[in-house]
Protein backbone atom coordinates (compact mmCIF):
# COMPACT_ATOMS: atom_id res chain seq x y z
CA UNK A 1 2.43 22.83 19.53
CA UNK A 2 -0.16 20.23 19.31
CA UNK A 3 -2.78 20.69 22.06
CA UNK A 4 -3.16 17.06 24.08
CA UNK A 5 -7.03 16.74 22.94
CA UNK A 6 -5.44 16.79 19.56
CA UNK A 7 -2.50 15.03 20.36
CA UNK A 8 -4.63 11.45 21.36
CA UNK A 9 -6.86 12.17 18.28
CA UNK A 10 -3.58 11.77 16.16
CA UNK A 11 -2.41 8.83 17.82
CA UNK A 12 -6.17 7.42 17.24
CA UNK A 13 -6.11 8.02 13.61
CA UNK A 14 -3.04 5.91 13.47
CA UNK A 15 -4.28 3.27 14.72
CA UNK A 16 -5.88 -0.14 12.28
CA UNK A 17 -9.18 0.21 14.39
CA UNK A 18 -9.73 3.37 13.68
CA UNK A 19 -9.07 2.47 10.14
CA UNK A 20 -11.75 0.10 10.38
CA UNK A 21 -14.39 1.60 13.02
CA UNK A 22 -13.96 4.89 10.39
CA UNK A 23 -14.64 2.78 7.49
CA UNK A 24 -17.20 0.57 9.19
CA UNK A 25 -19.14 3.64 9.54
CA UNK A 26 -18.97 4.80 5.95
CA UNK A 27 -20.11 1.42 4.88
CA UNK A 28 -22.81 1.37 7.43
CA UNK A 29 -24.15 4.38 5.78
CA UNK A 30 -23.80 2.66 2.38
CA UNK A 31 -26.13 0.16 3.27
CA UNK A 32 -28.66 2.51 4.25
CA UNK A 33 -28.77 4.58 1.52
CA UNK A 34 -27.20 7.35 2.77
CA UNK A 35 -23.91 7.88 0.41
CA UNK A 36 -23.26 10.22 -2.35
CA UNK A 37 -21.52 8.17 -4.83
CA UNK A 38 -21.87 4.89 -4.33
CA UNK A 39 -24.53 1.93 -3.37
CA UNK A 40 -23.59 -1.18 -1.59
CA UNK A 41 -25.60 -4.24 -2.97
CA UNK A 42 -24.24 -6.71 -0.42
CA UNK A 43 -26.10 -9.56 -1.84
CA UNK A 44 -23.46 -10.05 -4.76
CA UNK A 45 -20.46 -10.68 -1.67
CA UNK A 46 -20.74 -14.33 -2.38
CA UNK A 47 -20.18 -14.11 -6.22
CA UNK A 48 -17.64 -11.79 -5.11
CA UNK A 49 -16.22 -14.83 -2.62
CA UNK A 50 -16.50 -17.45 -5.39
CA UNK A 51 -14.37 -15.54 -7.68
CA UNK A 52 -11.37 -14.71 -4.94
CA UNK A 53 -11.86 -18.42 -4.26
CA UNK A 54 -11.00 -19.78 -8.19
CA UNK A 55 -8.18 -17.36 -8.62
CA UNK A 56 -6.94 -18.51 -5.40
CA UNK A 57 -7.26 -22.32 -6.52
CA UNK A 58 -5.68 -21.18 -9.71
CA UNK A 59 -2.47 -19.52 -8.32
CA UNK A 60 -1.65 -21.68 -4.98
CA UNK A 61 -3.76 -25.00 -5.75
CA UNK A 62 -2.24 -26.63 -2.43
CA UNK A 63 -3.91 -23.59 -0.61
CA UNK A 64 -0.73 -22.71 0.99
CA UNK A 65 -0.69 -19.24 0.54
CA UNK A 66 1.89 -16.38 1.50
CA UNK A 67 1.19 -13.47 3.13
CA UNK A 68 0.52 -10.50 1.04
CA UNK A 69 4.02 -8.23 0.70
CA UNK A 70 5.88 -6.61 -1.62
CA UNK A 71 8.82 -9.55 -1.51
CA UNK A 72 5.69 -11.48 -3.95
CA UNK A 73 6.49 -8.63 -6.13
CA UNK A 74 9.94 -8.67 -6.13
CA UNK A 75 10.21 -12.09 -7.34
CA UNK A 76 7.91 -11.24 -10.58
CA UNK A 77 8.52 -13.29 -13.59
CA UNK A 78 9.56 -16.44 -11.78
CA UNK A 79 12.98 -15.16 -10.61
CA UNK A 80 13.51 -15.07 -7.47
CA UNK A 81 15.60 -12.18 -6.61
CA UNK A 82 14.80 -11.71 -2.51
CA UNK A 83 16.30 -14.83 -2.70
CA UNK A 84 18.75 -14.04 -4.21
CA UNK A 85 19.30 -10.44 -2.44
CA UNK A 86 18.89 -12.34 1.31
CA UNK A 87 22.10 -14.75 0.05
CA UNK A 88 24.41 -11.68 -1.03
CA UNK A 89 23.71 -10.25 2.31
CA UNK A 90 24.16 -13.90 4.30
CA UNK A 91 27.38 -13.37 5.64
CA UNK A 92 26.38 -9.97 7.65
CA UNK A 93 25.87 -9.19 10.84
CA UNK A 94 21.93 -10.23 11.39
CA UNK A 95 21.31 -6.28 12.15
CA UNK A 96 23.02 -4.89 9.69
CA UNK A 97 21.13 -7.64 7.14
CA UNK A 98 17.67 -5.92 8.68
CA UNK A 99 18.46 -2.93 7.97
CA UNK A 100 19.50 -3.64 4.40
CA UNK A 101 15.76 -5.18 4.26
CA UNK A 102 14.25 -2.20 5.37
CA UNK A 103 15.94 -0.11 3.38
CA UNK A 104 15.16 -2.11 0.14
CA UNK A 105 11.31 -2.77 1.12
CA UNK A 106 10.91 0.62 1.90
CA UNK A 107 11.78 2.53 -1.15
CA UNK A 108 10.11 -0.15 -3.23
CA UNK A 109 7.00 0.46 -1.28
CA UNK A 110 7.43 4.01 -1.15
CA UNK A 111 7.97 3.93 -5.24
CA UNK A 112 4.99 1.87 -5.87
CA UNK A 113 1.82 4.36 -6.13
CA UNK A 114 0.19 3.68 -9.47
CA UNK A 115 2.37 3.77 -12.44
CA UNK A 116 -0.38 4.19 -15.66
CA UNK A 117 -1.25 1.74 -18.04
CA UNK A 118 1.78 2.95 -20.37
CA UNK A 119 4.71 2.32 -18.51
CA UNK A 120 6.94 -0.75 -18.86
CA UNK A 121 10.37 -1.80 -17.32
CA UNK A 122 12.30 -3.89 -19.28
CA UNK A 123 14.79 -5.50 -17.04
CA UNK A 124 18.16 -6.19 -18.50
CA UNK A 125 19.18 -9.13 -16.62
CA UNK A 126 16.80 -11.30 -17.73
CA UNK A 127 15.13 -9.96 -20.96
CA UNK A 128 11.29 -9.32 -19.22
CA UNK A 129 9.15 -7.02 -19.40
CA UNK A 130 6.97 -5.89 -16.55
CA UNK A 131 4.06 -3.14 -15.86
CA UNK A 132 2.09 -1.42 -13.07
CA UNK A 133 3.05 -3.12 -9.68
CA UNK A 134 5.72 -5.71 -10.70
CA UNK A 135 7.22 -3.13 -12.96
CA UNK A 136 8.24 -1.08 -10.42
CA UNK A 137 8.72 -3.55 -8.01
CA UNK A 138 11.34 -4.92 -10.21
CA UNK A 139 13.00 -1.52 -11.02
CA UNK A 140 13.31 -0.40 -7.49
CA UNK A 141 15.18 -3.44 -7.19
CA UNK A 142 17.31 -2.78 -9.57
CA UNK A 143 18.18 0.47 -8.69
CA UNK A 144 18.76 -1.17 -5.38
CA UNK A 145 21.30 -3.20 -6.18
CA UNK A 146 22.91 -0.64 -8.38
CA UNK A 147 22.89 1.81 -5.51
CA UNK A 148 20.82 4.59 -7.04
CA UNK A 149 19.79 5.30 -3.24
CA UNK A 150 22.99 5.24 -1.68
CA UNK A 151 25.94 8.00 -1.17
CA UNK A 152 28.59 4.93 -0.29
CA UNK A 153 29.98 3.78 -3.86
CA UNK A 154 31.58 0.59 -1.48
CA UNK A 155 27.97 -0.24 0.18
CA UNK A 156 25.35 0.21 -2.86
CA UNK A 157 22.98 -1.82 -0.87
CA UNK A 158 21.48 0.87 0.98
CA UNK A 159 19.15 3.99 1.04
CA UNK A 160 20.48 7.05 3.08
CA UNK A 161 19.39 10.31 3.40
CA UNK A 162 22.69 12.00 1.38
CA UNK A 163 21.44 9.97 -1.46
CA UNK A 164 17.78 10.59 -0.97
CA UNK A 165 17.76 14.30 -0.48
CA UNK A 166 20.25 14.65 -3.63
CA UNK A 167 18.21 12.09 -5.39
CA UNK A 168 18.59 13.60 -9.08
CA UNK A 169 15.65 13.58 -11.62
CA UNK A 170 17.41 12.53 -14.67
CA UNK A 171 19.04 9.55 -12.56
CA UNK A 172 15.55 8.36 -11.62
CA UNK A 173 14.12 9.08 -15.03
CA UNK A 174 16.46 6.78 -16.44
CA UNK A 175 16.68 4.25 -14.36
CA UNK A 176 12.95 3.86 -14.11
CA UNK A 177 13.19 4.20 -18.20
CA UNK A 178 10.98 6.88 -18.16
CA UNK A 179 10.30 8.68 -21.98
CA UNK A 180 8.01 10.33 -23.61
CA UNK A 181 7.07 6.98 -25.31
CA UNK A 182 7.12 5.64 -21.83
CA UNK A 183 5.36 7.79 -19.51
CA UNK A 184 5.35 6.96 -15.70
CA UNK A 185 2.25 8.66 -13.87
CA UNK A 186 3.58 10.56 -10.80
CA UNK A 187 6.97 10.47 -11.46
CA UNK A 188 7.29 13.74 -9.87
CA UNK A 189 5.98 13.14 -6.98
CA UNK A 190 7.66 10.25 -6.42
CA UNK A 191 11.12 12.21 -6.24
CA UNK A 192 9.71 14.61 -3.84
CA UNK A 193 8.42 12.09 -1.76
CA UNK A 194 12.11 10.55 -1.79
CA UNK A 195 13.60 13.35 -1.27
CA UNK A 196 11.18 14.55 1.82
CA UNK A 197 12.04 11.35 3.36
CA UNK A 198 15.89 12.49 2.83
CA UNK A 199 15.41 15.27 4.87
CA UNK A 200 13.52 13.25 7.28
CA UNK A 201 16.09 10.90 7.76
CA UNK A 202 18.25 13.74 9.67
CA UNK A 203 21.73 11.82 8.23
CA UNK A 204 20.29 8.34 9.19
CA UNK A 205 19.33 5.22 6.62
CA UNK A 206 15.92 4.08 6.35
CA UNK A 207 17.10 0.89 8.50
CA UNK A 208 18.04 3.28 10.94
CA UNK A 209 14.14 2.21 11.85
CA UNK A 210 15.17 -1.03 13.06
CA UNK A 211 17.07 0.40 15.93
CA UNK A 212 14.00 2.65 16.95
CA UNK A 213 11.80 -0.95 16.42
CA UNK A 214 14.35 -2.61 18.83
CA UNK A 215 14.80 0.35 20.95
CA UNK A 216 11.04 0.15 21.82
CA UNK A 217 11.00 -3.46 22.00
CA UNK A 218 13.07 -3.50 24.72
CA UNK A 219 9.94 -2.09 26.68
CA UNK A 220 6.58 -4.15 25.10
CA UNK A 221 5.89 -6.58 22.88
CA UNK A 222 6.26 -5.22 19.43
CA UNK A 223 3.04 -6.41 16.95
CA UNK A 224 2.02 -5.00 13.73
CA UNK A 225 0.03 -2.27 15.18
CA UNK A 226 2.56 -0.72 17.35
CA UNK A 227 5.16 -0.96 14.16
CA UNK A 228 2.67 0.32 11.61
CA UNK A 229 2.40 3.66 14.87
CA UNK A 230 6.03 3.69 14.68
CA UNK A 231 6.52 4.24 10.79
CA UNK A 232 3.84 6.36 10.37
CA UNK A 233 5.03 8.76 13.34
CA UNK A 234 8.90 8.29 11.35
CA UNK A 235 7.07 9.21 7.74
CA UNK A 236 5.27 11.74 9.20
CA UNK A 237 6.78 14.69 7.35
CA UNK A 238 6.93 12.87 3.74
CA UNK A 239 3.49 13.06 2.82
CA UNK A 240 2.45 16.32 1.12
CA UNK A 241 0.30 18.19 3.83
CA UNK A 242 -3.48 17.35 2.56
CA UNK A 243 -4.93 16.75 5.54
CA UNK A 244 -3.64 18.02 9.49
CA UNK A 245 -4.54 18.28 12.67
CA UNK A 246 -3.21 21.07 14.64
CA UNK A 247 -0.05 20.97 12.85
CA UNK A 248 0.33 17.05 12.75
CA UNK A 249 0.53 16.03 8.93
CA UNK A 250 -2.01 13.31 8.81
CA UNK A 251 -0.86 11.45 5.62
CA UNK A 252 -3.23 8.88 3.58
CA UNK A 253 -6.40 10.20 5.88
CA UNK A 254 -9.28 12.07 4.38
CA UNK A 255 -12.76 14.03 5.63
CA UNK A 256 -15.75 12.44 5.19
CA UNK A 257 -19.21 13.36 6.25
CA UNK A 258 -20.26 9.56 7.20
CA UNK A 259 -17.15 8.70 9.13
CA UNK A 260 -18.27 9.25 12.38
CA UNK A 261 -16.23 10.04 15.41
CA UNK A 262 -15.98 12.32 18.64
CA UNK A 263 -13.99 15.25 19.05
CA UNK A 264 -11.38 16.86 16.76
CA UNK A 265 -10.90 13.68 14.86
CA UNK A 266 -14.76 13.46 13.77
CA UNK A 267 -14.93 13.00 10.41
CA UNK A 268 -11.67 11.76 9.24
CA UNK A 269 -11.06 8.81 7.64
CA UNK A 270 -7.68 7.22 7.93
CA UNK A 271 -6.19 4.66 5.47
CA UNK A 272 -2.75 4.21 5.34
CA UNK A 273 -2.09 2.52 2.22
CA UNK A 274 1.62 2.50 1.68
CA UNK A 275 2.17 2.77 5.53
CA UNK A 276 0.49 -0.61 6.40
CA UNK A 277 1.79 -1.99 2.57
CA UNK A 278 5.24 -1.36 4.26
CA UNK A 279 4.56 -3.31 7.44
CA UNK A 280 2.49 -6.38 5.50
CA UNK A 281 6.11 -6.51 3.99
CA UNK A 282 7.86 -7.10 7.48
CA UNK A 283 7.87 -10.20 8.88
CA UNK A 284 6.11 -9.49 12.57
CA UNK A 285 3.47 -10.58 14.61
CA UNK A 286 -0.43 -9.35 14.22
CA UNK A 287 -1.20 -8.72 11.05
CA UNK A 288 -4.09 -10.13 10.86
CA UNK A 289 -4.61 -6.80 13.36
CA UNK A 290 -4.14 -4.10 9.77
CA UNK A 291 -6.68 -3.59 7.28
CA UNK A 292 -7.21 -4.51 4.02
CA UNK A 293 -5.17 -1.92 1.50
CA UNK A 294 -7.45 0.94 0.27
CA UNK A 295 -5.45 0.58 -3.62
CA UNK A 296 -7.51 0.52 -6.79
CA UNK A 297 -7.23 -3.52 -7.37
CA UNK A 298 -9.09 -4.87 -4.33
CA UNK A 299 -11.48 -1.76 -4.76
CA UNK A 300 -12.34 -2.36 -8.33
CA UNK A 301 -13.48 -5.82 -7.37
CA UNK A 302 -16.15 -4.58 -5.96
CA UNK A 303 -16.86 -2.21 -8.50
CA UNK A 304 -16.49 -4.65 -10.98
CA UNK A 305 -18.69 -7.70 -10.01
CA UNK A 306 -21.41 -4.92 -9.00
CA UNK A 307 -21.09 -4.70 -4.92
CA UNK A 308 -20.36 -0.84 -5.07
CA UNK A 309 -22.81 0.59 -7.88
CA UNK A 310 -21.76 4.09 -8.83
CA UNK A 311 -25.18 6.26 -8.02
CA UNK A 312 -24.71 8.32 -11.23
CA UNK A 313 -22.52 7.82 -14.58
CA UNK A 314 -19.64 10.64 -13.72
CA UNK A 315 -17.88 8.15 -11.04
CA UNK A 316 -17.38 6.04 -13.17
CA UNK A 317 -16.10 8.66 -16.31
CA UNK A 318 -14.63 11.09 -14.98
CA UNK A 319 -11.09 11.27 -13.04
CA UNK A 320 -11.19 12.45 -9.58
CA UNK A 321 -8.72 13.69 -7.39
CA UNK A 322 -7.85 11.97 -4.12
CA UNK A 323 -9.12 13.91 -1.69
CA UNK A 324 -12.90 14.00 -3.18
CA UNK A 325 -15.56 12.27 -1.31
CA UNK A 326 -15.97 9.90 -4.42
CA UNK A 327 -12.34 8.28 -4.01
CA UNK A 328 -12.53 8.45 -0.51
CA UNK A 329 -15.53 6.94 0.09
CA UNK A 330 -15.11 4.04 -2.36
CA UNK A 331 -11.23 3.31 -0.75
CA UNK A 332 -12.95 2.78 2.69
CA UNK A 333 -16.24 1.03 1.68
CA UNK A 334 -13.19 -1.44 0.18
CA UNK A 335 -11.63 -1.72 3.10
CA UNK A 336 -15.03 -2.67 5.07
CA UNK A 337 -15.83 -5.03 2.23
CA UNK A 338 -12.71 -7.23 2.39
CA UNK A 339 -13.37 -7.46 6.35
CA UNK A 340 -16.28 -9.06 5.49
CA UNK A 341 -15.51 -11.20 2.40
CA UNK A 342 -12.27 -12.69 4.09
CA UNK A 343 -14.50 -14.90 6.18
CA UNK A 344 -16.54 -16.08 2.84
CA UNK A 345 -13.49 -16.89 0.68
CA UNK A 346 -12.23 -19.38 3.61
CA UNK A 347 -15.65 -21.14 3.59
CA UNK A 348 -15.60 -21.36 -0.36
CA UNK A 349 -11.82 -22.85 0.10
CA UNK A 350 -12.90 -25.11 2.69
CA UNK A 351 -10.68 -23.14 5.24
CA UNK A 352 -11.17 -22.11 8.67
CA UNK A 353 -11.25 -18.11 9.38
CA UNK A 354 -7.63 -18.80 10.75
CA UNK A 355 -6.54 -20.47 8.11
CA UNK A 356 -7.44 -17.65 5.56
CA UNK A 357 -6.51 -14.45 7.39
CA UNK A 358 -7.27 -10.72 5.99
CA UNK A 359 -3.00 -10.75 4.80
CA UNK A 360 -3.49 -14.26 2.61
CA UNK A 361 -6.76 -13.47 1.24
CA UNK A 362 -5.27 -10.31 -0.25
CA UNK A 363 -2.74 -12.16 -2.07
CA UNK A 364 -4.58 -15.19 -2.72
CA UNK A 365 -6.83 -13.11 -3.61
CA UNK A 366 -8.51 -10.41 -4.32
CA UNK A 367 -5.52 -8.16 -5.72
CA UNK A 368 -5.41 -10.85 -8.05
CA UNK A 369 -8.78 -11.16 -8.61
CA UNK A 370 -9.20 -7.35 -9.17
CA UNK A 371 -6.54 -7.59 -11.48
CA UNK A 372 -8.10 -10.18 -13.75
CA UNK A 373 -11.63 -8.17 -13.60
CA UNK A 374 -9.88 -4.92 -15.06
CA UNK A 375 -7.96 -6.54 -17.45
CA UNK A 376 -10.87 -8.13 -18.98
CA UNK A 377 -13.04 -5.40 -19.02
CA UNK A 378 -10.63 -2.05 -19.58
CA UNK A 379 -6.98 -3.63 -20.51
CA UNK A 380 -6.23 -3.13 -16.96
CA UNK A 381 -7.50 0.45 -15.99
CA UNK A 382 -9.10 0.92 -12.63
CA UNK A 383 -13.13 1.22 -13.32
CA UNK A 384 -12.78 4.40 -10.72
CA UNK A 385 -9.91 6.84 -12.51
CA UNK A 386 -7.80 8.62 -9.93
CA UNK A 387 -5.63 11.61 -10.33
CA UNK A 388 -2.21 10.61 -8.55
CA UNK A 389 0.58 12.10 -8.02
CA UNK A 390 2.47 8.99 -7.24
CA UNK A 391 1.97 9.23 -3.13
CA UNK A 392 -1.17 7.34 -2.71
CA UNK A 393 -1.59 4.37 -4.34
């Protein structure tokens, strides 16, 4: 039984400004001195701004620019299969169609936490080959269509929990063309966080989450925030247990010593990568109200064009797990930083703050941007190596 003190500190740490406040405070502390792993030199933001800017010219030169979410993903290489996937659903009931969306955007989401700089996904439909993020974006969607995730043979187009909980490894090996000459980082963890959600699911479909959305709906106006509450109460019980509060499984949130806070949620930092990845990717109302993502390509920016200096040369060698204060503290001085850059790139761009919200910066952008920076310098490793298990990032 959660005791009510603890009860409202939960429902605070699910909240986007506690995300920020709690990372606010961490980067507060940066520029004072007062971290452990990292300094902030916040003079280089506006070579940091420039840079976002030119990729941004380079991949949308009209400047209209789509909201960060994993349908961009989906529709890697040029072909646009949410197109494609929207028209073979057309002729259903408009429910039953969001539901299908849900189900497809979540396990793609949930699927896409780091793959490794070795993996590749050679899709068979149209001869490409694709790594990291589109790699799996791609594969999920495949899998999708070929109804690796549902227990109806006559309805592939689905993810259930019959399928999820009985999710076999081999299947997902294979379809994911996992080998020893193509290793996937995490793949393990991956299946157990399917299959956890399985069990979640209580005999329902992921979709099933659209009723609840509607359900509530019914009573108050439904934004981002209140959906990005809703699926992280629903995924509550998929994440492995790293971090709790009086029995509540707190998911992507992490101790800190320069978070800040009163009362039993002092000192916790919450993030909720995949969480708010999954609601960037629905099409709602204030979502300009989330954070930035806390993921290793818009943090590695900054690390990269010298905004967050490591304070000593094992940062930046060595792997670390998760949960240490060196990943923790550079995924939320990343999300502070990209509050604070969004405004710059829109000047650079000639934009207007509202014209270049947080959600169009990311994929104008600095996921992009990040991307480039690590290619150039590493082949596309992260400057900061992270030991995942394929439920974080």
């Amino acid at each position: 039984m959660i005791r009510e003190d603890a009860r409202a500190a939960v429902a605070l740490l699910r909240r986007p400004d506690a995300i920020r406040q709690r990372c606010g405070s961490i980067l507060t502390a940066g520029l004072a001195g007062r971290l452990d792993h990292f300094d902030v030199a916040l003079g280089r933001l506006p070579a940091v701004a420039e840079c976002v800017a030119d990729v941004t010219r380079r991949r949308y030169p009209s400047l209209d620019i789509p909201y960060h979410s994993r349908w961009r993903h989906l529709d890697a290489g040029g072909v646009r299969r949410g197109e494609a996937f929207r028209a073979a659903i057309g002729a259903w009931p408009a429910d039953e169609q969001a539901r299908a969306k849900i189900d497809l955007i979540a396990v793609s989401v949930l699927l896409d936490a780091g793959a490794g700089g070795d993996w590749r996904f050679r899709e068979v439909e149209t001869g490409q080959t694709f790594a990291r993020s589109e790699g799996l974006a791609v594969a999920s969607f495949r899998m999708f269509e070929a109804g690796v995730f549902s227990s109806d043979p006559s309805d592939p187009r689905r993810a259930d929990a019959r399928a999820l909980e009985a999710l076999d490894e081999g299947r997902l090996a294979d379809a994911l063309q996992v080998s020893a000459d193509n290793p996937l980082v995490g793949l393990d963890g991956r299946i157990a966080l399917l299959r956890a959600l399985g069990r979640t699911l209580k005999g329902e479909r992921i979709g099933s989450l659209f009723d609840a959305l509607r359900g509530r709906g019914r009573r108050e106006t439904l934004e981002a925030p209140a959906i990005l509450e809703q699926v992280l109460v629903a995924l509550e019980d998929i994440w492995p247990r790293r971090t709790e509060l009086d029995g509540a499984n707190l998911g992507d949130t992490w101790p800190h010593p320069a978070a800040g806070g009163r009362g039993p949620s002092a000192g916790l930092v919450p993030l909720h990568k995949l969480s708010q990845w999954l609601v960037y990717s629905f099409v709602v109302s204030g979502l300009d109200r989330l954070t930035g993502l806390a993921e290793y390509r818009n943090g590695g920016l900054f690390v990269d064009l010298d905004v967050l200096v490591p304070r000593y040369p094992a940062v930046s060698v060595r792997a670390h797990a998760p949960e240490s204060a060196v990943v923790v503290e550079w995924r939320a001085l990343t999300v502070a930083l990209l509050d604070r850059l969004a405004p710059m790139v829109a000047a650079c761009l000639g934009l207007g703050p509202t014209e270049l919200p947080l959600i169009r910066m990311l994929e104008g952008g600095t996921w992009a941007a990040g991307r480039e920076q690590a290619m150039a310098r590493r082949g596309g490793a992260p400057p900061i190596r992270v030991t995942t298990d394929g439920t974080l990032f």
